[in-house]
C-alpha atoms as a PDB file:
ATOM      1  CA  UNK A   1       0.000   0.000   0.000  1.00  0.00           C
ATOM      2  CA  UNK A   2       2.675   2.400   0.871  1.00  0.00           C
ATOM      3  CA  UNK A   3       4.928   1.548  -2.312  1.00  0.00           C
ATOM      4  CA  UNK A   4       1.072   2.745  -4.089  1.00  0.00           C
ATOM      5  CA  UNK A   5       0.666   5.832  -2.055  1.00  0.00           C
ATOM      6  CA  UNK A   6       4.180   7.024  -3.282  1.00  0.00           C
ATOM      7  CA  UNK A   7       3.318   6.500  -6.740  1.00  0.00           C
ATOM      8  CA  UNK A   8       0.233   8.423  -6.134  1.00  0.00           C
ATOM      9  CA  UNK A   9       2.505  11.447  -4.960  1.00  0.00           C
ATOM     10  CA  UNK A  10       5.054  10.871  -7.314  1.00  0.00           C
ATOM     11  CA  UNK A  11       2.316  11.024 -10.335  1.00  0.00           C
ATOM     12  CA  UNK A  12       0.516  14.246  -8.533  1.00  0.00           C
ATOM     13  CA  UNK A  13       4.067  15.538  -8.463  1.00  0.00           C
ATOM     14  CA  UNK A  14       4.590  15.386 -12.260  1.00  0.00           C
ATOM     15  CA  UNK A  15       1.222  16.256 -12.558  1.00  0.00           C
ATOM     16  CA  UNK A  16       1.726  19.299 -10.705  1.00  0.00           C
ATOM     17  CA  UNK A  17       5.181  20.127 -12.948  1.00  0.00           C
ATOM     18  CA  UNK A  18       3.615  19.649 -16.416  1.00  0.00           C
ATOM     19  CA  UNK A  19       1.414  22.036 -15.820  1.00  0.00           C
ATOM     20  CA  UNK A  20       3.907  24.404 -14.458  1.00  0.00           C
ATOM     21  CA  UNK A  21       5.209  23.527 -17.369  1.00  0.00           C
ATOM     22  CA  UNK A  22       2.265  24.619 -19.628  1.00  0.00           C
ATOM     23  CA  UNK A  23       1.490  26.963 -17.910  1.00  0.00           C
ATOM     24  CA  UNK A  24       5.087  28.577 -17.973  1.00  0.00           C
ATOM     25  CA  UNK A  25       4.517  28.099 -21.927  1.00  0.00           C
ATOM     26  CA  UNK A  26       1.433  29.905 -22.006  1.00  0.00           C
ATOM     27  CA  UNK A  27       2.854  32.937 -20.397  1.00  0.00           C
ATOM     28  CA  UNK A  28       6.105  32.635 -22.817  1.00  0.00           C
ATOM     29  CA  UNK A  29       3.504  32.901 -25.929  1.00  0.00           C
ATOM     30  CA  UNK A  30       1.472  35.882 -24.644  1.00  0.00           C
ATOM     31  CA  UNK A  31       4.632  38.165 -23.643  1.00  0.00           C
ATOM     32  CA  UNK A  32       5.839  36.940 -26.949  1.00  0.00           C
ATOM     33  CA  UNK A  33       2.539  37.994 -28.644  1.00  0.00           C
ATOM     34  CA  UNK A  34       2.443  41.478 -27.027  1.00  0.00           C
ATOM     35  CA  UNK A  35       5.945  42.157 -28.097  1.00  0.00           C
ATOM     36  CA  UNK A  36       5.428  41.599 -31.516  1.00  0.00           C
ATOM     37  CA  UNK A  37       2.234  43.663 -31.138  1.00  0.00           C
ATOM     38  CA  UNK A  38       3.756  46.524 -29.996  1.00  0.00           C
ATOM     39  CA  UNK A  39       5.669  47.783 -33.280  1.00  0.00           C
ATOM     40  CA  UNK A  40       2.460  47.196 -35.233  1.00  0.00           C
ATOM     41  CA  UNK A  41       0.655  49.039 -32.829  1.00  0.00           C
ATOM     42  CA  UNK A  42       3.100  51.838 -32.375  1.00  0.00           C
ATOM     43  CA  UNK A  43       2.669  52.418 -36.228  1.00  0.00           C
ATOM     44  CA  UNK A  44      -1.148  51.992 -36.353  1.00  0.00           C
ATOM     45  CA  UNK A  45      -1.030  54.943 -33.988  1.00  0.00           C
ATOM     46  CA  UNK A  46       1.571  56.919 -36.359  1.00  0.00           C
ATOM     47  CA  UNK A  47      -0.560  55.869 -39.745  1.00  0.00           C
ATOM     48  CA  UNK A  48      -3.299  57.439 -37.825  1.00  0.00           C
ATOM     49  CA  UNK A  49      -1.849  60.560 -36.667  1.00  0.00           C
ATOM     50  CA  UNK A  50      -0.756  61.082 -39.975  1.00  0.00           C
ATOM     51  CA  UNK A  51      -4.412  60.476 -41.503  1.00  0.00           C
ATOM     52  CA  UNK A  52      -6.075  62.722 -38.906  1.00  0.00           C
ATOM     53  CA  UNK A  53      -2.814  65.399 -39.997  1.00  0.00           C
ATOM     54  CA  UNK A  54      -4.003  65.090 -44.059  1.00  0.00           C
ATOM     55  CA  UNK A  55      -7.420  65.123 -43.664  1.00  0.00           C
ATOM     56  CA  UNK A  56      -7.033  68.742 -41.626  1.00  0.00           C
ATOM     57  CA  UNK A  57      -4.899  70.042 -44.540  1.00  0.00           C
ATOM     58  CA  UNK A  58      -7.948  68.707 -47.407  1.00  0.00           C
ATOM     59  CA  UNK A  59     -10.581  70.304 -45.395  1.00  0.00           C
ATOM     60  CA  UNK A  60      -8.078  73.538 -44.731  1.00  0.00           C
ATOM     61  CA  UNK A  61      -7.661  73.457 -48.874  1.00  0.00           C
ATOM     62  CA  UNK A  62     -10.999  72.580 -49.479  1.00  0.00           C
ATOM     63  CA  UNK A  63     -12.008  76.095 -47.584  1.00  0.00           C
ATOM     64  CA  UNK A  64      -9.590  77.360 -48.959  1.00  0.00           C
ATOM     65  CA  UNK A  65     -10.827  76.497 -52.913  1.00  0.00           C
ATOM     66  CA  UNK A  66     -14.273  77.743 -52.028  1.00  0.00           C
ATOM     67  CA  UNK A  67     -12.709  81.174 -50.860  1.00  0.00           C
ATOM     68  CA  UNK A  68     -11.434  81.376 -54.152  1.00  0.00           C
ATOM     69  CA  UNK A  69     -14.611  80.380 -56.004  1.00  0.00           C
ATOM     70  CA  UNK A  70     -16.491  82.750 -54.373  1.00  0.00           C
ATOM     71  CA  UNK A  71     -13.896  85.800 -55.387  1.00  0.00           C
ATOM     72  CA  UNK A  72     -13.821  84.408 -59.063  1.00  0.00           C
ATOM     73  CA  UNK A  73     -17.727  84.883 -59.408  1.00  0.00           C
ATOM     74  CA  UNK A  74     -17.479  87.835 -57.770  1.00  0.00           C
ATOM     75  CA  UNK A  75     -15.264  88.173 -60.646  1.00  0.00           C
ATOM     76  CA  UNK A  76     -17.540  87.269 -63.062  1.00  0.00           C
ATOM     77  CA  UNK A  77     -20.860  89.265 -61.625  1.00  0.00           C
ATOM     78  CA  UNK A  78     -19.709  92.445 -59.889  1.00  0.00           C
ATOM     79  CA  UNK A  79     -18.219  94.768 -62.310  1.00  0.00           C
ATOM     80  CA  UNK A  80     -18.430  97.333 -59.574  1.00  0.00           C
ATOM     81  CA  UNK A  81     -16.309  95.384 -57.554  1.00  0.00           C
ATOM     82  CA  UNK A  82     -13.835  94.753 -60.368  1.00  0.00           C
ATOM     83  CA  UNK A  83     -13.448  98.258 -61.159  1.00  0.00           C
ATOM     84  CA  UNK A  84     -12.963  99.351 -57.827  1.00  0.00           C
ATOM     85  CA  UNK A  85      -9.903  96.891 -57.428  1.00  0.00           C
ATOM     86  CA  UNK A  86      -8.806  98.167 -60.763  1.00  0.00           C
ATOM     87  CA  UNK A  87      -9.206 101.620 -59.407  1.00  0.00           C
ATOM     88  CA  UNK A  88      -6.853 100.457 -55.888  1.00  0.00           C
ATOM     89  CA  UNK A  89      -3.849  99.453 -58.289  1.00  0.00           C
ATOM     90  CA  UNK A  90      -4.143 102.364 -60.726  1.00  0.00           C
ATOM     91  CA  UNK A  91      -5.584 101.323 -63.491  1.00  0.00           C
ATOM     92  CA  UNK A  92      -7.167 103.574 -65.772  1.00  0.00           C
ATOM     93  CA  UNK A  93      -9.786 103.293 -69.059  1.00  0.00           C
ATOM     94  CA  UNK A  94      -8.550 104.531 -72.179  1.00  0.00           C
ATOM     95  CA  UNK A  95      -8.588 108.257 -72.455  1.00  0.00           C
ATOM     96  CA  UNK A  96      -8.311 108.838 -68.172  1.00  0.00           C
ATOM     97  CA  UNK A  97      -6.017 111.020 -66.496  1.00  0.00           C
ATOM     98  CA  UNK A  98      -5.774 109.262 -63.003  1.00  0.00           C
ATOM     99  CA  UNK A  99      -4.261 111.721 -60.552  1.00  0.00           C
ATOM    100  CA  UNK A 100      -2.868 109.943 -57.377  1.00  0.00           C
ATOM    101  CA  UNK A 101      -2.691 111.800 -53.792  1.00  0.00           C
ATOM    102  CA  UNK A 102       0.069 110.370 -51.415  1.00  0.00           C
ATOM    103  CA  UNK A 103      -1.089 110.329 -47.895  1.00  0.00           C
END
């Protein structure tokens, strides 16, 4: 009986080391697994970053190209506004004398 009892330890023992064993192994994988996360996550992050950066500068241009639009049919519609600017840099119609006062 005794000689049976000390197999029944000895197999509990090994019992007890494989899955110290195992679970040794498990923890090896997952530290593995987040360390060859990290780099792909660090440049997720930076692909990101730089998405959120170039979609400010589209909507900053897209502002900016309606701005413009709106000045070129101002352009195109307000000749009162056109010859006013024409007047600011000194432009004259054929046949004007265009006297300029300094301030």
């Amino acid at each position: 009986m005794c000689a049976r009892m000390d197999k029944l330890h000895q197999n509990k023992f090994l019992q007890k080391i494989v899955q110290g064993f195992f679970f040794a192994g498990f923890i090896g994988i997952v530290v593995t697994g987040m360390m060859m996360a990290k780099p792909r996550y660090e440049k997720a992050q930076r692909l990101n970053e730089r998405r959120d950066h170039l979609l400010q500068m589209i909507e900053e241009k897209q502002r900016e190209i309606a701005d413009i639009k709106s000045r070129q049919r101002r352009f195109n519609t307000d000749r009162g506004f056109v010859e006013s600017l024409a007047r600011m840099n000194r432009r004259v119609r054929p046949n004007e004398i265009l006297f300029v006062f300094q301030d």
